[in-house]
Protein backbone atom coordinates (compact mmCIF):
# COMPACT_ATOMS: atom_id res chain seq x y z
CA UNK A 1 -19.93 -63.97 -7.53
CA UNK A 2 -21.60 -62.81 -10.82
CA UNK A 3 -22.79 -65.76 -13.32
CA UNK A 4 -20.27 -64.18 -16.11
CA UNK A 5 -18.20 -67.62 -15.99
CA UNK A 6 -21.23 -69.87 -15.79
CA UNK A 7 -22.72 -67.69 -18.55
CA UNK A 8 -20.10 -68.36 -21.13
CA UNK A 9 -20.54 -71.80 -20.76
CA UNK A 10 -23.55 -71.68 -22.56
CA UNK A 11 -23.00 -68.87 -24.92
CA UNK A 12 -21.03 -71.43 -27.98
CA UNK A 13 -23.17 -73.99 -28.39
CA UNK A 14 -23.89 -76.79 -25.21
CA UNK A 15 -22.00 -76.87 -22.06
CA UNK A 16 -19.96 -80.35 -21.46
CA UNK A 17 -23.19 -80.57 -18.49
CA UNK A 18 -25.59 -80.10 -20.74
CA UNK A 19 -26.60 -83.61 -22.29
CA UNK A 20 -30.10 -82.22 -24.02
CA UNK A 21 -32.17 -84.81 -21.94
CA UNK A 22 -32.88 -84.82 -17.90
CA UNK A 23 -30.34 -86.99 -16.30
CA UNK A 24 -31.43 -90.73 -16.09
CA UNK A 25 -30.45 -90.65 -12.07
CA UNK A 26 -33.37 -87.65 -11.61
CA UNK A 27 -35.46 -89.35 -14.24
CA UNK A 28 -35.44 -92.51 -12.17
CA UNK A 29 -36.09 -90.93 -8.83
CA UNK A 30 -38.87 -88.85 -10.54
CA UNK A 31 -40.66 -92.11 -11.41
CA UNK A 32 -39.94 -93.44 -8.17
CA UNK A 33 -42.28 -90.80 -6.75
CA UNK A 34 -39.34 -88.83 -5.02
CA UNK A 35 -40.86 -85.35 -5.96
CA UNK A 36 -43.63 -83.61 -4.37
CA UNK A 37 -45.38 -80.61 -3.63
CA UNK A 38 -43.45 -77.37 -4.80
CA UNK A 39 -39.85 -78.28 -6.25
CA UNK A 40 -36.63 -76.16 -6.36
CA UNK A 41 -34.15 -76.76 -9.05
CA UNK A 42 -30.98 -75.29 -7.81
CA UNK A 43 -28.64 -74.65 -10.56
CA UNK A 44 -31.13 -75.59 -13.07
CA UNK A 45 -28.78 -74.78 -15.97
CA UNK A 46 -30.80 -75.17 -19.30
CA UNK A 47 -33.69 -76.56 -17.66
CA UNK A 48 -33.89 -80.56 -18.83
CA UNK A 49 -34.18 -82.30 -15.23
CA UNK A 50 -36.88 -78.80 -14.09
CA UNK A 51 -38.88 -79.65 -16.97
CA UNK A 52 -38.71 -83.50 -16.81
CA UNK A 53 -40.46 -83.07 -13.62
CA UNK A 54 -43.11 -80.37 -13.93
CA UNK A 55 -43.87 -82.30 -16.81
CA UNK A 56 -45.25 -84.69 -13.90
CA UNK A 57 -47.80 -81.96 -12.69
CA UNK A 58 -45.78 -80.42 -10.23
CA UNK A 59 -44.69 -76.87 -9.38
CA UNK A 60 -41.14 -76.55 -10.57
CA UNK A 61 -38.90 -73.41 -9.97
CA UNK A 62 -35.56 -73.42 -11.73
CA UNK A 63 -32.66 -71.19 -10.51
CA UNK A 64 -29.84 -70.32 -11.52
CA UNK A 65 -27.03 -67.64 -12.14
CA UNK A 66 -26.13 -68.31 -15.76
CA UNK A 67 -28.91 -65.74 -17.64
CA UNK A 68 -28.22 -67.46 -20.96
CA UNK A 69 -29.26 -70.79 -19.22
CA UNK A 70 -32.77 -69.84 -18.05
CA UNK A 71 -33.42 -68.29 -21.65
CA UNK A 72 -32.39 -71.39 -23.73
CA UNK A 73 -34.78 -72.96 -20.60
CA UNK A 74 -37.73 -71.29 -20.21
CA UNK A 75 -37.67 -71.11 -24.53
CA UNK A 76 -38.19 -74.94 -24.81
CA UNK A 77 -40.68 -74.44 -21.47
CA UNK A 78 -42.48 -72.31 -24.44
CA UNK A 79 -41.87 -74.91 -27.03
CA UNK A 80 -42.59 -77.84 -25.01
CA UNK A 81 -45.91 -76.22 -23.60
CA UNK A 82 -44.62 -76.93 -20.11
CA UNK A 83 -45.38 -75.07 -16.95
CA UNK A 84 -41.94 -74.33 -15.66
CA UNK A 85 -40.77 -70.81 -13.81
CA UNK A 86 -37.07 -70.00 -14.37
CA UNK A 87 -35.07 -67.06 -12.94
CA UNK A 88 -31.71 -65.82 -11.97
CA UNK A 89 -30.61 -66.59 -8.16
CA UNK A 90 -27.44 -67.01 -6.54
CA UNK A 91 -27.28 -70.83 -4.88
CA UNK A 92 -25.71 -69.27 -1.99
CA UNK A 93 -28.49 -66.41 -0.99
CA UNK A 94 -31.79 -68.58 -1.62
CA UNK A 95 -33.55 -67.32 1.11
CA UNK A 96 -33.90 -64.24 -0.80
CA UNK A 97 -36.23 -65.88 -3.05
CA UNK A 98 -38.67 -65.52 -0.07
CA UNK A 99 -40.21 -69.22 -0.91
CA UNK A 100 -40.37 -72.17 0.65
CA UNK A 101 -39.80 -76.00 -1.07
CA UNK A 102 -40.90 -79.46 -0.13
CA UNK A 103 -38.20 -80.69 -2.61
CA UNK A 104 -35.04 -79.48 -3.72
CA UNK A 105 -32.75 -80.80 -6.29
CA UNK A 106 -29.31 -80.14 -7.14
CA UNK A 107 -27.34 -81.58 -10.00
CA UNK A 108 -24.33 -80.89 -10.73
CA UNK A 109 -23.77 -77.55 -8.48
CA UNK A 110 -22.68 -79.25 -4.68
CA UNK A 111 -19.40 -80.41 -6.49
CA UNK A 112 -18.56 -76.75 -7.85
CA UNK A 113 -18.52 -75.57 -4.39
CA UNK A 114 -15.31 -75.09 -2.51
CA UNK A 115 -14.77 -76.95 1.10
CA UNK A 116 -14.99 -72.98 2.38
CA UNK A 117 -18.27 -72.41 0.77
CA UNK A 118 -20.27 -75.37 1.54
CA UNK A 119 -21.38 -74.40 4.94
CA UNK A 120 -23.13 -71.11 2.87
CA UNK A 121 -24.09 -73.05 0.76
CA UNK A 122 -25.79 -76.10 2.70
CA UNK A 123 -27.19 -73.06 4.95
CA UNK A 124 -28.68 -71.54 2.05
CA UNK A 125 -30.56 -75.02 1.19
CA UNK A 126 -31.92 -75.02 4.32
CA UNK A 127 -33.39 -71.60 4.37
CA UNK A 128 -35.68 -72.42 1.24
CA UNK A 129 -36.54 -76.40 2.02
CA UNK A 130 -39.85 -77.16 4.08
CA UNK A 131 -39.13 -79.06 7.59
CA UNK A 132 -39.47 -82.53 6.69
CA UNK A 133 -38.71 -82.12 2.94
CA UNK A 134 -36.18 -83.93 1.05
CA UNK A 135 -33.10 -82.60 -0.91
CA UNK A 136 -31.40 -84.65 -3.86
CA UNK A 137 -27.76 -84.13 -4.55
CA UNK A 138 -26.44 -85.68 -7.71
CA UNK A 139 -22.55 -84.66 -7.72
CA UNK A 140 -19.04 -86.20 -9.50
CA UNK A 141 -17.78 -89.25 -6.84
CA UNK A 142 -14.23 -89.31 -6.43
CA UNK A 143 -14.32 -92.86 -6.69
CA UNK A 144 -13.20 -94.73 -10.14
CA UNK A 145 -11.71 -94.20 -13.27
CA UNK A 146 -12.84 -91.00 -15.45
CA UNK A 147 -14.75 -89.23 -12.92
CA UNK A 148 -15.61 -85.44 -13.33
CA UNK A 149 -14.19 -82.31 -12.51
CA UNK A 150 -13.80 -81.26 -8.58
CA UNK A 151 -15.14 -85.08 -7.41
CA UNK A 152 -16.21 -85.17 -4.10
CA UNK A 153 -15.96 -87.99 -1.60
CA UNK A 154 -19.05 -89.54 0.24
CA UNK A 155 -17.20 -88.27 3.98
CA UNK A 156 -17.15 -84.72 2.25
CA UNK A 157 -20.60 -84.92 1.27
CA UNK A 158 -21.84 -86.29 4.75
CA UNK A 159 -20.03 -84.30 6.49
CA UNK A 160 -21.28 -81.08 4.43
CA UNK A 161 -24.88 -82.11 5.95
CA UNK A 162 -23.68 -83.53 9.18
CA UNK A 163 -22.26 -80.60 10.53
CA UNK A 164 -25.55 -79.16 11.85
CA UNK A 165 -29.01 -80.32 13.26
CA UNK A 166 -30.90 -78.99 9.92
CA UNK A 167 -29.92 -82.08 7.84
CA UNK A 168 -30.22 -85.90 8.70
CA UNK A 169 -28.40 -87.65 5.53
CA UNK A 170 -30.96 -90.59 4.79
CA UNK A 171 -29.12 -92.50 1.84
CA UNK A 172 -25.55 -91.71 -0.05
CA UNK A 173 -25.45 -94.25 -3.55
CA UNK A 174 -23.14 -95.00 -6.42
CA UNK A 175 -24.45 -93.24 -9.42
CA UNK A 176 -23.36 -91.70 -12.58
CA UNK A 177 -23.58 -87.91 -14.44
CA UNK A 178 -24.07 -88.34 -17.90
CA UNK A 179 -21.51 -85.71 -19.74
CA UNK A 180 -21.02 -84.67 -23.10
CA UNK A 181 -17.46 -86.25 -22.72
CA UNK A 182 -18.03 -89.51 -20.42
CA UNK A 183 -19.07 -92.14 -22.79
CA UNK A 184 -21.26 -94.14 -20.26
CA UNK A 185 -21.69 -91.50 -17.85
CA UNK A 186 -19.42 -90.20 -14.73
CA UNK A 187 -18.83 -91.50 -11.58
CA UNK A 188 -21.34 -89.73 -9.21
CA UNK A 189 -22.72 -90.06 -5.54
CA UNK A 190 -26.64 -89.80 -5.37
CA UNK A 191 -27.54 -88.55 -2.15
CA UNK A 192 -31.19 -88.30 -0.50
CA UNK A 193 -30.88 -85.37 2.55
CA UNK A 194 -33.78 -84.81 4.63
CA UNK A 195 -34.61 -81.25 6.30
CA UNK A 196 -34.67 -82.00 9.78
């Protein structure tokens, strides 16, 4: 799939995703130590949560498929003076990027995924995360009022990264997903995945 529909989200001014901040849930675990050694941003959109955490001193690469994104990102990289790589990848053929990451992050791009594409998908994670390394999904919950497009409910998202022996699920919480139309934030599921 081409990033023509994920482009024009960005093309008229801010996406409904794009909040012009990192998300408080990544901010949190950043300052919790939860990232280390080289990090993959997987569907990095304009960059906030990448930057918040090279920011930190760490090695951030942020992907993604939307080419107006990563040039809106890697601009306030420039303006910021922050060390941050950004290029075009598709989330479901990461192993082409020939790397290897000791974190992963996704926000906002597990819940876009249909039930026939997560396997790819989840397969694709695991080609580019270090054994031992940890992935953070931050995705709409289907649980409570005013929650986000395509929710997704914690048995989906278990069972996305259950269904093989290259995931052990170490923590599924209540969260939210700050949006440009959710007043206080959306309902959300933070989830801490290790690579088994």
């Amino acid at each position: 799939m081409t990033g023509l529909p994920w482009d024009a989200s960005y093309r008229d001014g801010p996406a409904p995703w794009d909040i012009g901040q990192p998300q408080p849930a990544i901010v949190r675990v950043a300052s919790e130590g939860g990232f280390a050694g080289a990090v993959l941003d997987a569907g990095c959109g304009t960059g906030e949560n990448a930057l918040h955490v090279a920011s930190l001193g760490l090695q951030v690469l942020g992907v993604d498929v939307a080419r107006t994104a990563l040039a809106i990102a890697r601009a306030k990289a420039g303006d910021r003076g922050i060390e941050a790589e950004f290029a075009a990848a598709d989330a479901l053929r990461l192993e082409r990027l020939g790397r290897r990451f000791e974190t992963v992050l996704d926000c906002g791009l597990f819940h876009t995924f249909g039930s026939d594409e997560r396997p790819r998908y989840v397969a694709s994670l695991a080609s580019v995360t270090e054994h031992d390394g940890t992935l953070y999904v931050l995705c709409f919950s289907d649980e409570g009022p005013a929650t986000g497009p395509h929710p997704v409910s914690q048995d989906e998202l278990r069972a996305a990264f259950s269904s093989g022996s290259e995931w052990g699920v170490a923590a599924i919480a209540p969260d939210r997903i700050q949006t440009r139309f959710h007043d206080d934030g959306a309902p959300a599921w933070l989830a801490t995945i290790k690579r088994i």
